[in-house]
PDB file of N, CA and C in Angstrom:
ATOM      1  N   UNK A   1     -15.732  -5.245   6.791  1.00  0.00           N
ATOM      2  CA  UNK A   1     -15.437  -6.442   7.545  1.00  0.00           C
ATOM      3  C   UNK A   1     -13.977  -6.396   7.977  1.00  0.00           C
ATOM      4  N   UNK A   2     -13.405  -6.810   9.241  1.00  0.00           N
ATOM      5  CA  UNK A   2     -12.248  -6.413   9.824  1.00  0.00           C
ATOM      6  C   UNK A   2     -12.200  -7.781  10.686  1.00  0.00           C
ATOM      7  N   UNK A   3     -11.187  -7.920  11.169  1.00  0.00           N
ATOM      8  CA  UNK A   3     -11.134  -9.312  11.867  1.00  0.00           C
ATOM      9  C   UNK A   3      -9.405  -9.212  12.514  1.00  0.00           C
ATOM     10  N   UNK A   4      -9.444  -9.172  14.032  1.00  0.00           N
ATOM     11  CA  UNK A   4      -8.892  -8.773  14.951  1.00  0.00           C
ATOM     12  C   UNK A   4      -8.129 -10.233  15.806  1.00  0.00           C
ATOM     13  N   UNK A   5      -6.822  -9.783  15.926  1.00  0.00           N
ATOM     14  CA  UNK A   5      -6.524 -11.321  16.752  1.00  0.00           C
ATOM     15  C   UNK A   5      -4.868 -10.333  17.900  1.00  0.00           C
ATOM     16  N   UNK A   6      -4.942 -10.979  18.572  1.00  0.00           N
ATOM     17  CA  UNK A   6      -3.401 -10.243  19.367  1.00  0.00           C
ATOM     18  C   UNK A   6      -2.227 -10.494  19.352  1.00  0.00           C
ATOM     19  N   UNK A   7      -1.035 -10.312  19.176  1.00  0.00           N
ATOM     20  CA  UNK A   7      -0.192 -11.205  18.871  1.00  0.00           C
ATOM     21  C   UNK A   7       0.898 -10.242  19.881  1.00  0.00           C
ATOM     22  N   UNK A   8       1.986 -10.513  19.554  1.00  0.00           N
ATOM     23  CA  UNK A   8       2.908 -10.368  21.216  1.00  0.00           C
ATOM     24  C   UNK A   8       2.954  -8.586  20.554  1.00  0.00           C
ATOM     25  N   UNK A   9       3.175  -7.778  19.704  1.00  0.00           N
ATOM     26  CA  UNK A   9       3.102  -6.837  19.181  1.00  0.00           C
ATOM     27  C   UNK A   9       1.554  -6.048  19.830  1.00  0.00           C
ATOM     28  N   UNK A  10       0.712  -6.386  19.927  1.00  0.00           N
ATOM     29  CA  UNK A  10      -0.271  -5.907  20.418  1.00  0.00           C
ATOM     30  C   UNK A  10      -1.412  -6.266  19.204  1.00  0.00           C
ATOM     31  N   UNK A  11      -2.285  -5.631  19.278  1.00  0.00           N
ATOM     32  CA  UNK A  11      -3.905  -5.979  18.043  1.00  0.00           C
ATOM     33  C   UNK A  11      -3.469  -5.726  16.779  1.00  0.00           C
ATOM     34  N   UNK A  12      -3.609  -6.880  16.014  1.00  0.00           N
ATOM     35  CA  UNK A  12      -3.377  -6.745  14.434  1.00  0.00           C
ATOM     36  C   UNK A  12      -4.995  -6.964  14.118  1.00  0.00           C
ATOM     37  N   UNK A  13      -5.059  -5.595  12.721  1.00  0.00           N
ATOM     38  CA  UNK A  13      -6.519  -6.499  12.193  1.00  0.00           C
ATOM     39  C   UNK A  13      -6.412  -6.116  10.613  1.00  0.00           C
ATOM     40  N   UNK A  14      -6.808  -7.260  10.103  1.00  0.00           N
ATOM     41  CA  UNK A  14      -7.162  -7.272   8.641  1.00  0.00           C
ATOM     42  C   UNK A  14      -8.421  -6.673   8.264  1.00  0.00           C
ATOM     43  N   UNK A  15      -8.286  -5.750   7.080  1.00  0.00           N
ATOM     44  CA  UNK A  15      -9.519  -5.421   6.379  1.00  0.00           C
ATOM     45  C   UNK A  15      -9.659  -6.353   4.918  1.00  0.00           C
ATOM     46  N   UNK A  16     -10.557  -6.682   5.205  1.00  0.00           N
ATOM     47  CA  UNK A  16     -11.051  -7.355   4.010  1.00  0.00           C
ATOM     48  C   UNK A  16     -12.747  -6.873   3.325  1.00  0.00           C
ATOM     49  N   UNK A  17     -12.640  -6.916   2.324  1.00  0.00           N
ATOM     50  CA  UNK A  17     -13.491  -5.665   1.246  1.00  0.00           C
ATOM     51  C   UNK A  17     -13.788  -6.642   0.517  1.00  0.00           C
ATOM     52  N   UNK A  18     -14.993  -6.844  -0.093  1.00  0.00           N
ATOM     53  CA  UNK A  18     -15.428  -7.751  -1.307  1.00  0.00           C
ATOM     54  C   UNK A  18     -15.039  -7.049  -2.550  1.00  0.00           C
ATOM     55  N   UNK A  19     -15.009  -7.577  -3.642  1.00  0.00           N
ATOM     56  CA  UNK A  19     -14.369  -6.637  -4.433  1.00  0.00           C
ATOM     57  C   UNK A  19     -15.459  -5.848  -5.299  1.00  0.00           C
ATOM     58  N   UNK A  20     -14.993  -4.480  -6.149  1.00  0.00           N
ATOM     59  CA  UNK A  20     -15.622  -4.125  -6.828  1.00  0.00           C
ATOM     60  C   UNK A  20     -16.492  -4.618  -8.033  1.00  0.00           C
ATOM     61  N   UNK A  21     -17.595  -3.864  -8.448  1.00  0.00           N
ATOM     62  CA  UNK A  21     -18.217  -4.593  -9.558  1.00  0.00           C
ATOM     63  C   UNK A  21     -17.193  -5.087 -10.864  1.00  0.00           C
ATOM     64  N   UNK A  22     -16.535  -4.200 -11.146  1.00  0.00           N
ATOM     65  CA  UNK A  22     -15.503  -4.497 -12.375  1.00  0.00           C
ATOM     66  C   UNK A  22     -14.267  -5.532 -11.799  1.00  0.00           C
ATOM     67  N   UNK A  23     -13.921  -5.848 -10.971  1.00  0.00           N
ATOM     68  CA  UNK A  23     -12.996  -6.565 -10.534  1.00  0.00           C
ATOM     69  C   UNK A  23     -13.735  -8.092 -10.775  1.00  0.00           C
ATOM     70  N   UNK A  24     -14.919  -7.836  -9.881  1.00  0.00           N
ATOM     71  CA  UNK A  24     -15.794  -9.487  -9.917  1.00  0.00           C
ATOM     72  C   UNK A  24     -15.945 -10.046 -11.357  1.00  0.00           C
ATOM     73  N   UNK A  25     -16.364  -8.982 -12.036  1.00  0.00           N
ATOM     74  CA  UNK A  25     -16.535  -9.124 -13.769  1.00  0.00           C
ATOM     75  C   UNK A  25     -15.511  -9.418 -14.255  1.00  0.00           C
ATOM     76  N   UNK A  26     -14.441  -8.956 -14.113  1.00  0.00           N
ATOM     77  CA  UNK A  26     -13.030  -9.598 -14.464  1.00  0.00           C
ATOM     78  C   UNK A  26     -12.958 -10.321 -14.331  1.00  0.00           C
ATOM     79  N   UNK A  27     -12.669 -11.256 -13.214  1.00  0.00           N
ATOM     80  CA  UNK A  27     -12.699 -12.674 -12.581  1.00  0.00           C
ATOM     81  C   UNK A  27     -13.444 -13.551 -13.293  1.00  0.00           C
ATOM     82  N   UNK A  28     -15.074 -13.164 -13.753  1.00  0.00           N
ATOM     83  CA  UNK A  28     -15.707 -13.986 -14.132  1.00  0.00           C
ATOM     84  C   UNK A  28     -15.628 -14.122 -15.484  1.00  0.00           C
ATOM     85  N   UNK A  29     -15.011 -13.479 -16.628  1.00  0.00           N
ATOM     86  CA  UNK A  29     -14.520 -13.472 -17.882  1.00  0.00           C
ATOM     87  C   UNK A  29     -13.819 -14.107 -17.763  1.00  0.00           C
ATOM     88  N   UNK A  30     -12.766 -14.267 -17.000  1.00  0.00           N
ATOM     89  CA  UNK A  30     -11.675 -14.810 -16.963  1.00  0.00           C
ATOM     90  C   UNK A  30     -11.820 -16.671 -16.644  1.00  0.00           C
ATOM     91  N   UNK A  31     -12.646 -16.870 -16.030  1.00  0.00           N
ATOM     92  CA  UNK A  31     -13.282 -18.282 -15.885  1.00  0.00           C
ATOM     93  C   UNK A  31     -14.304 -19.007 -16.772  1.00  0.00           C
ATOM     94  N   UNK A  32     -15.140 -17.784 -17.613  1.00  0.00           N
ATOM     95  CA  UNK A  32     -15.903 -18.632 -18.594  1.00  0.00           C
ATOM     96  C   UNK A  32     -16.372 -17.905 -19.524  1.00  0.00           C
ATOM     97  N   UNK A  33     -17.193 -18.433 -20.675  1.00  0.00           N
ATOM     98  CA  UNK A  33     -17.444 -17.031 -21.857  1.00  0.00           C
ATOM     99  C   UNK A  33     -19.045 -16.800 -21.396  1.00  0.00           C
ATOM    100  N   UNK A  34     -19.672 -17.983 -21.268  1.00  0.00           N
ATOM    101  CA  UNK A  34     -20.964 -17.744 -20.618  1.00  0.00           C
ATOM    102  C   UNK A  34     -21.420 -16.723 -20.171  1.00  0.00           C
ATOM    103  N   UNK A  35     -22.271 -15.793 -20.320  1.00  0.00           N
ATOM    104  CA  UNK A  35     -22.312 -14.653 -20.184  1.00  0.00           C
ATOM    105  C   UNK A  35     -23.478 -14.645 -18.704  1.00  0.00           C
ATOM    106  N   UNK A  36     -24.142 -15.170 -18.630  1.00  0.00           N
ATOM    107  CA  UNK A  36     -25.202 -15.850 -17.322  1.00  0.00           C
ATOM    108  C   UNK A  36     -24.504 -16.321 -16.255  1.00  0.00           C
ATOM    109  N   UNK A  37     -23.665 -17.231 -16.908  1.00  0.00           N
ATOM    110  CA  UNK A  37     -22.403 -18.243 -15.690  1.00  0.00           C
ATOM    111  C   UNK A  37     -21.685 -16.599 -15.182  1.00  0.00           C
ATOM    112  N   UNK A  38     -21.781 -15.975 -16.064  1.00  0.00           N
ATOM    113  CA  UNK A  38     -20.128 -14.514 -15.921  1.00  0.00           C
ATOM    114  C   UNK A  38     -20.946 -14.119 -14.496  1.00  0.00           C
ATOM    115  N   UNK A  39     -22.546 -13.479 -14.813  1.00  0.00           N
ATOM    116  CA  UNK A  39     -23.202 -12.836 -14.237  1.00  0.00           C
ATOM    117  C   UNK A  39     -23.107 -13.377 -12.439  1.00  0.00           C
ATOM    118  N   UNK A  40     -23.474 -14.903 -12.808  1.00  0.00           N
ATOM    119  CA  UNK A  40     -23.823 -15.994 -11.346  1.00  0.00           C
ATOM    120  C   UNK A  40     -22.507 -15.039 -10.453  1.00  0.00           C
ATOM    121  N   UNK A  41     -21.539 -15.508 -11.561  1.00  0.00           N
ATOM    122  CA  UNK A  41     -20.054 -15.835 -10.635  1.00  0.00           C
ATOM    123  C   UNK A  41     -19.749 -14.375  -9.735  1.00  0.00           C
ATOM    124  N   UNK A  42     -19.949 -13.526 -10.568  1.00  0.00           N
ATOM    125  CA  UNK A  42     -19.678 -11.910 -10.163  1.00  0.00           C
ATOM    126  C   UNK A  42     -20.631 -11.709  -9.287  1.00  0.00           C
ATOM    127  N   UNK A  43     -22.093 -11.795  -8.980  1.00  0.00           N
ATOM    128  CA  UNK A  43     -22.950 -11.548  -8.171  1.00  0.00           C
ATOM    129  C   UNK A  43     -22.588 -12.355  -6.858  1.00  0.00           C
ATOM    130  N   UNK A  44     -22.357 -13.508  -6.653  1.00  0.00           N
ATOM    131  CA  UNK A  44     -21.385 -14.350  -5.935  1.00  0.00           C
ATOM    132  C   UNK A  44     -20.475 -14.153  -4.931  1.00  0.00           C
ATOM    133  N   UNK A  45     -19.620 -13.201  -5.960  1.00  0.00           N
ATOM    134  CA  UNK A  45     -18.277 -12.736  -5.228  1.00  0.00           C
ATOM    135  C   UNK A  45     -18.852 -11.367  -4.241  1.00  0.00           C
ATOM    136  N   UNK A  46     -19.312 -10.591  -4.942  1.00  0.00           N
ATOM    137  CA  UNK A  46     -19.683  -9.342  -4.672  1.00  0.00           C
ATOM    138  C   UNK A  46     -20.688  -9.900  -3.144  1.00  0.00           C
ATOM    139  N   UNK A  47     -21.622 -10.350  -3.571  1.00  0.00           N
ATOM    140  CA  UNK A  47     -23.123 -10.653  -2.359  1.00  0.00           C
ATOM    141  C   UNK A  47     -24.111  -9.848  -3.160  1.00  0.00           C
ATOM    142  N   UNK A  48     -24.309  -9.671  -4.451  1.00  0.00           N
ATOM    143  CA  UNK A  48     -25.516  -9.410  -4.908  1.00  0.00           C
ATOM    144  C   UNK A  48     -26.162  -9.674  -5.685  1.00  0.00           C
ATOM    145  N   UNK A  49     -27.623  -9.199  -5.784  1.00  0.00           N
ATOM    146  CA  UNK A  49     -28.630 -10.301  -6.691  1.00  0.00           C
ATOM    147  C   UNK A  49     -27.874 -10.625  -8.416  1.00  0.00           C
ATOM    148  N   UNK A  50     -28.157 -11.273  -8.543  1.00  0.00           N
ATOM    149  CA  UNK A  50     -28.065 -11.546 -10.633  1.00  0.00           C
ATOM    150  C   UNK A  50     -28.535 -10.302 -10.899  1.00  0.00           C
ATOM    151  N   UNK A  51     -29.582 -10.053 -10.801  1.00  0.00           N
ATOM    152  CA  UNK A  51     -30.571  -9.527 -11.549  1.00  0.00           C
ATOM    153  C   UNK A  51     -29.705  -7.528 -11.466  1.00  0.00           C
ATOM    154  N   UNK A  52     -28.849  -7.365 -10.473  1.00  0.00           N
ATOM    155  CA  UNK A  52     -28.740  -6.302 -10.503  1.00  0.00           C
ATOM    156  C   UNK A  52     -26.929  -6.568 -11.282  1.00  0.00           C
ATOM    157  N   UNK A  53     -26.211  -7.919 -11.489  1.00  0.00           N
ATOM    158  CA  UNK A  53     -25.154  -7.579 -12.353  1.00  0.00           C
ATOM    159  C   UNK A  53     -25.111  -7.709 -13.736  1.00  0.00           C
ATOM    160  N   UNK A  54     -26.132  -8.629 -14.257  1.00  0.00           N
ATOM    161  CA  UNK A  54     -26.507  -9.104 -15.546  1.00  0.00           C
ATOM    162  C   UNK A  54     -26.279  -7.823 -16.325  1.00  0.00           C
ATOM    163  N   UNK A  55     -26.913  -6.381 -16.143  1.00  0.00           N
ATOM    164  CA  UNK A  55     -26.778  -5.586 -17.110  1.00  0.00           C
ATOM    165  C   UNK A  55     -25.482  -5.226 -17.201  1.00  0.00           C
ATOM    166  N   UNK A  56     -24.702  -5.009 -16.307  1.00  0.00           N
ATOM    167  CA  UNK A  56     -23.307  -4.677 -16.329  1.00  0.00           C
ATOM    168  C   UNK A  56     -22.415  -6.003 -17.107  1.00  0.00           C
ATOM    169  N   UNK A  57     -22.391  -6.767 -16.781  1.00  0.00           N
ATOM    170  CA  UNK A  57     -21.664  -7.934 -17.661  1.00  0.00           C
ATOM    171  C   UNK A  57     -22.057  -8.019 -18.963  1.00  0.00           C
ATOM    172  N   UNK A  58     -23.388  -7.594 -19.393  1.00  0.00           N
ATOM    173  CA  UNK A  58     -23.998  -7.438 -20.839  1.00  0.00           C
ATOM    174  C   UNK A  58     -23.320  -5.737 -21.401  1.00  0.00           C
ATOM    175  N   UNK A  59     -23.035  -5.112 -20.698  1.00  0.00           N
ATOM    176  CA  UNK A  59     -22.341  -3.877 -20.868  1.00  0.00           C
ATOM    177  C   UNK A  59     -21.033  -4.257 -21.295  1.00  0.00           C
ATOM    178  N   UNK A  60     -20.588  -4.807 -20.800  1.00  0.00           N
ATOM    179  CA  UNK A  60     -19.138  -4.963 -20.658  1.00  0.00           C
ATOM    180  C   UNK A  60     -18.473  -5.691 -22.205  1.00  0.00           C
ATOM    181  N   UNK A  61     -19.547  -7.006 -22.187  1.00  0.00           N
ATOM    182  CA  UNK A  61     -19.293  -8.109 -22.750  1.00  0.00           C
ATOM    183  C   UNK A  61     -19.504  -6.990 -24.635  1.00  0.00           C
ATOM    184  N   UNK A  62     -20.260  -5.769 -24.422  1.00  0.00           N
ATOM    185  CA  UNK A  62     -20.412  -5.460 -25.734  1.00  0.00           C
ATOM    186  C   UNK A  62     -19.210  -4.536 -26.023  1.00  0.00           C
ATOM    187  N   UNK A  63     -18.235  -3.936 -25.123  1.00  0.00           N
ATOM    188  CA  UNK A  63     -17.537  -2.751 -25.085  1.00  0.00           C
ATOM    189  C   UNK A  63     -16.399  -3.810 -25.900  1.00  0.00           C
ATOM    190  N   UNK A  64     -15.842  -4.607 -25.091  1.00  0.00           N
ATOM    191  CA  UNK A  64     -14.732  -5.972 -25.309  1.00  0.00           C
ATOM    192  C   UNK A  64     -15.633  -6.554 -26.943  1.00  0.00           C
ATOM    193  N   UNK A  65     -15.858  -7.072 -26.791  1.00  0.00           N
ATOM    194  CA  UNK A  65     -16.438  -7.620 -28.284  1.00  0.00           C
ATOM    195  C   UNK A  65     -15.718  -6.873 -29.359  1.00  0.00           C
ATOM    196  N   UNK A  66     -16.213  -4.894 -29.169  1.00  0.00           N
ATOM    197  CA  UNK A  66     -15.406  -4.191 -30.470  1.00  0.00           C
ATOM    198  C   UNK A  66     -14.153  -3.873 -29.899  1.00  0.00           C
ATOM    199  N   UNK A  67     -13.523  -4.188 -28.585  1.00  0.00           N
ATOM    200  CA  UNK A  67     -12.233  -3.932 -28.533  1.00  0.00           C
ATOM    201  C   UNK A  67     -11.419  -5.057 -29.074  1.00  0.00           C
ATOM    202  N   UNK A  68     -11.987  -5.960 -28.909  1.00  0.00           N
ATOM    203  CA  UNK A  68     -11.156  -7.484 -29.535  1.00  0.00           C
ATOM    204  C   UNK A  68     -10.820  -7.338 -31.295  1.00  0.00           C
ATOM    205  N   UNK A  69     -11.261  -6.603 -31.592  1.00  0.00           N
ATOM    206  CA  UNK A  69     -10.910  -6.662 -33.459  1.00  0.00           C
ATOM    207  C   UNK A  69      -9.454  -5.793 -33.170  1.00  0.00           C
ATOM    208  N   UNK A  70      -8.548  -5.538 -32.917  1.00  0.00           N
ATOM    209  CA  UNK A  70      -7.498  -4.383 -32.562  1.00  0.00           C
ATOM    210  C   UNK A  70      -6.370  -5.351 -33.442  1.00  0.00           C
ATOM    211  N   UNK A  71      -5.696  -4.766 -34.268  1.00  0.00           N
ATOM    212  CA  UNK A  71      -4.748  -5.556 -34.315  1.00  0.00           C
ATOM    213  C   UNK A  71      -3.187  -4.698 -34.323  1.00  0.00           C
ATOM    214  N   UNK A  72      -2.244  -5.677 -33.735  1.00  0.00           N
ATOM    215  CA  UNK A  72      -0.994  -4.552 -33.131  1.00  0.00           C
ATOM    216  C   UNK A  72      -0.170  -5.143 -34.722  1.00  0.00           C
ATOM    217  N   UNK A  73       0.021  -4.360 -35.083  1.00  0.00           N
ATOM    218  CA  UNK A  73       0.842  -3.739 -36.303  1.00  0.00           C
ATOM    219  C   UNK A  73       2.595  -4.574 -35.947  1.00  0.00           C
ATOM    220  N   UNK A  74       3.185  -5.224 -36.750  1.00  0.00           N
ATOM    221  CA  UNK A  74       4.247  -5.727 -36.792  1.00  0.00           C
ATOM    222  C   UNK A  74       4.816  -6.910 -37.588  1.00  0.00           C
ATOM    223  N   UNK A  75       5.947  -7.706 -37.517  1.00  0.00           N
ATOM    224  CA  UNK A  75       6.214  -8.559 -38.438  1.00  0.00           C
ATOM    225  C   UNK A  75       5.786  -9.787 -37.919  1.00  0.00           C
ATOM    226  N   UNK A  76       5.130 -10.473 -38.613  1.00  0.00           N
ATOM    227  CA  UNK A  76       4.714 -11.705 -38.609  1.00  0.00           C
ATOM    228  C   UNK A  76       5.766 -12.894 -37.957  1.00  0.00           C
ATOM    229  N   UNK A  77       5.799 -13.296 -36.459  1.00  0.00           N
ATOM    230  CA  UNK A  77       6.775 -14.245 -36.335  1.00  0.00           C
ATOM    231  C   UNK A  77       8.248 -13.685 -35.583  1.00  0.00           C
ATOM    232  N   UNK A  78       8.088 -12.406 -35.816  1.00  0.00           N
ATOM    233  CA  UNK A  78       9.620 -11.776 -35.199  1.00  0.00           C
ATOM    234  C   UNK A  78       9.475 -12.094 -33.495  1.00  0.00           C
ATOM    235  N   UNK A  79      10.785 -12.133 -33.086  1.00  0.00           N
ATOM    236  CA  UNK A  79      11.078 -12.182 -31.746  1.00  0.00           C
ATOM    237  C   UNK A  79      11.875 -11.414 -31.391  1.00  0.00           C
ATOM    238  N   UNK A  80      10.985 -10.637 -30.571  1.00  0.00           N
ATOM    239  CA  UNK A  80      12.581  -9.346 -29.928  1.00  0.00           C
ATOM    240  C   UNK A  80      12.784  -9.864 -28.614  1.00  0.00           C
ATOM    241  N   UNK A  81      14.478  -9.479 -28.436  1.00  0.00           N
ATOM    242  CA  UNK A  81      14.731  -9.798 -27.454  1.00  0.00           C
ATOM    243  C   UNK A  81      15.178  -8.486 -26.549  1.00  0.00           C
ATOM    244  N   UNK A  82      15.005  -8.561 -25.259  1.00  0.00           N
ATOM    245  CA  UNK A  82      15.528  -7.278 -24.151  1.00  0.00           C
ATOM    246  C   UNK A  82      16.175  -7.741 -23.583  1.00  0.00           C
ATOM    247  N   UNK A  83      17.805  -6.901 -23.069  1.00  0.00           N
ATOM    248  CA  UNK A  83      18.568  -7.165 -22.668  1.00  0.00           C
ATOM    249  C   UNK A  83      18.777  -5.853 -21.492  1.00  0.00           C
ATOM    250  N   UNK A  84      18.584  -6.402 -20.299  1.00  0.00           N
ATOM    251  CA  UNK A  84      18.697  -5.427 -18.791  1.00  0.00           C
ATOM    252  C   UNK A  84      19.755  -5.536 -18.166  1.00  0.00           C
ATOM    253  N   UNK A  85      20.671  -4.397 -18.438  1.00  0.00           N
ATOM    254  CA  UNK A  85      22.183  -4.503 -17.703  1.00  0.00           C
ATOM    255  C   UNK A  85      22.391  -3.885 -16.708  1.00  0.00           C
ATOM    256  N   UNK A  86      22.708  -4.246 -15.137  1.00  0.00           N
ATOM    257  CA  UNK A  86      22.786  -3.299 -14.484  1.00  0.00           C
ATOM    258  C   UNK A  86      24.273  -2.840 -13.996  1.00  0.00           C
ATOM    259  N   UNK A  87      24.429  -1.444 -14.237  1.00  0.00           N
ATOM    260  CA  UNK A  87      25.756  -1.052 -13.943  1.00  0.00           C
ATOM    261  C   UNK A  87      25.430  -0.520 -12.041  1.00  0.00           C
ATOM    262  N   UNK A  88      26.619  -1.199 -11.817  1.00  0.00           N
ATOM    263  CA  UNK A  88      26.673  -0.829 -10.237  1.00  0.00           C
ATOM    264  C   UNK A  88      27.586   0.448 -10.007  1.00  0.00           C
ATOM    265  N   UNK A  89      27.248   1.253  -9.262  1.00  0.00           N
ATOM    266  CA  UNK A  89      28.604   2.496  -9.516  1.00  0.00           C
ATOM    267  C   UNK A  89      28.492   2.230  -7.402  1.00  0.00           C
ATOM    268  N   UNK A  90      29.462   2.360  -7.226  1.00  0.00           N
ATOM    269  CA  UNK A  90      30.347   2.067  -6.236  1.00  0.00           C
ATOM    270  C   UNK A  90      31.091   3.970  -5.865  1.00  0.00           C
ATOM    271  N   UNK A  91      30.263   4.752  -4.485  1.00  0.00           N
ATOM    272  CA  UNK A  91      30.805   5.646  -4.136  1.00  0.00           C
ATOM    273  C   UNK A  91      31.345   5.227  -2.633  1.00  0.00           C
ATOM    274  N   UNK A  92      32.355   6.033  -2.269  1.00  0.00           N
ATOM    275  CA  UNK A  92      33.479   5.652  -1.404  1.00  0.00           C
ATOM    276  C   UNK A  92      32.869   6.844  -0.362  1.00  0.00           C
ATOM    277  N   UNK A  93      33.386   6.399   0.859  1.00  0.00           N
ATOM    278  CA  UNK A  93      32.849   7.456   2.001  1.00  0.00           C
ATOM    279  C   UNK A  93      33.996   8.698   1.914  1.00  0.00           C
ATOM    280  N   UNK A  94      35.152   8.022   1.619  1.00  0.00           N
ATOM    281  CA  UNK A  94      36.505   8.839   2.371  1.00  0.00           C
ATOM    282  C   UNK A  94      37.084   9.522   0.484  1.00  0.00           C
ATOM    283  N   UNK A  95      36.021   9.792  -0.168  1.00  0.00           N
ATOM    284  CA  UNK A  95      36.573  10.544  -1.308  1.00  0.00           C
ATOM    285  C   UNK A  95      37.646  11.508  -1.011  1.00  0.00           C
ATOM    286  N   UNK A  96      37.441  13.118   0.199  1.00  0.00           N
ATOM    287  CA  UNK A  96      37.770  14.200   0.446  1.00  0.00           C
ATOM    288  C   UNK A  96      38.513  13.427   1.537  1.00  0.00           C
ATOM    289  N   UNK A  97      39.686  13.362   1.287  1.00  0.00           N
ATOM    290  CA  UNK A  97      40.927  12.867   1.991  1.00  0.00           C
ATOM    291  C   UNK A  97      41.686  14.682   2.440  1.00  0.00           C
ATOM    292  N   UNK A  98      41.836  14.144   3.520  1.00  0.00           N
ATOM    293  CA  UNK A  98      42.916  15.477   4.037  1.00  0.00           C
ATOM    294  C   UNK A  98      44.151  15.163   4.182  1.00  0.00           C
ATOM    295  N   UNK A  99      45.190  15.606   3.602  1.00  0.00           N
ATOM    296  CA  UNK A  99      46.663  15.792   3.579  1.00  0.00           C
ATOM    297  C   UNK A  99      47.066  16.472   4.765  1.00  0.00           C
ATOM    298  N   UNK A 100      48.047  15.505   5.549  1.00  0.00           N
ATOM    299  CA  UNK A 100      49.326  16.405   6.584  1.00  0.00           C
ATOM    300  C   UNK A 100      50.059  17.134   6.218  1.00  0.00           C
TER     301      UNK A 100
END
């Protein structure tokens, strides 16, 4: 799908792409735990039946399930902080000066 308009530059056109199966599935995790509602929403976005995303969101929903037990190793409560310094270095055009 592409969609064309003129502007003083001459023809601009946008492509626009529905998104991938894993993108839609993203989206729809991200809006509800419902695993049916996940399915609606992603089939939706995409333009295709339930019936052909349901297994993929039931795929998904089992991979995440054993990735969610993970736990990141550290101190309970600590706060680190980052500190981003930027040094500016400053070069000159006229370094190689010529002497009379």
């Amino acid at each position: 799908m592409s969609e064309n308009w003129n502007t003083k530059y001459g023809p601009r056109r946008v492509r626009r792409d529905p998104p991938t199966l894993d993108e839609a599935i993203f989206a729809a995790i991200g809006i509800t735990d419902d695993q049916e509602a996940q399915a609606e929403i992603a089939a939706s976005l995409m333009g295709m039946p339930v019936d052909a995303v349901t297994p993929e969101v039931k795929k998904i929903a089992r991979t995440s399930a054993r990735s969610s037990t993970r736990v990141i190793a550290g101190e309970q409560g600590a706060q680190r902080s980052v500190v981003v310094e930027r040094r500016v270095v400053r070069k000159f055009g006229n370094d190689k000066r010529t002497g009379t």
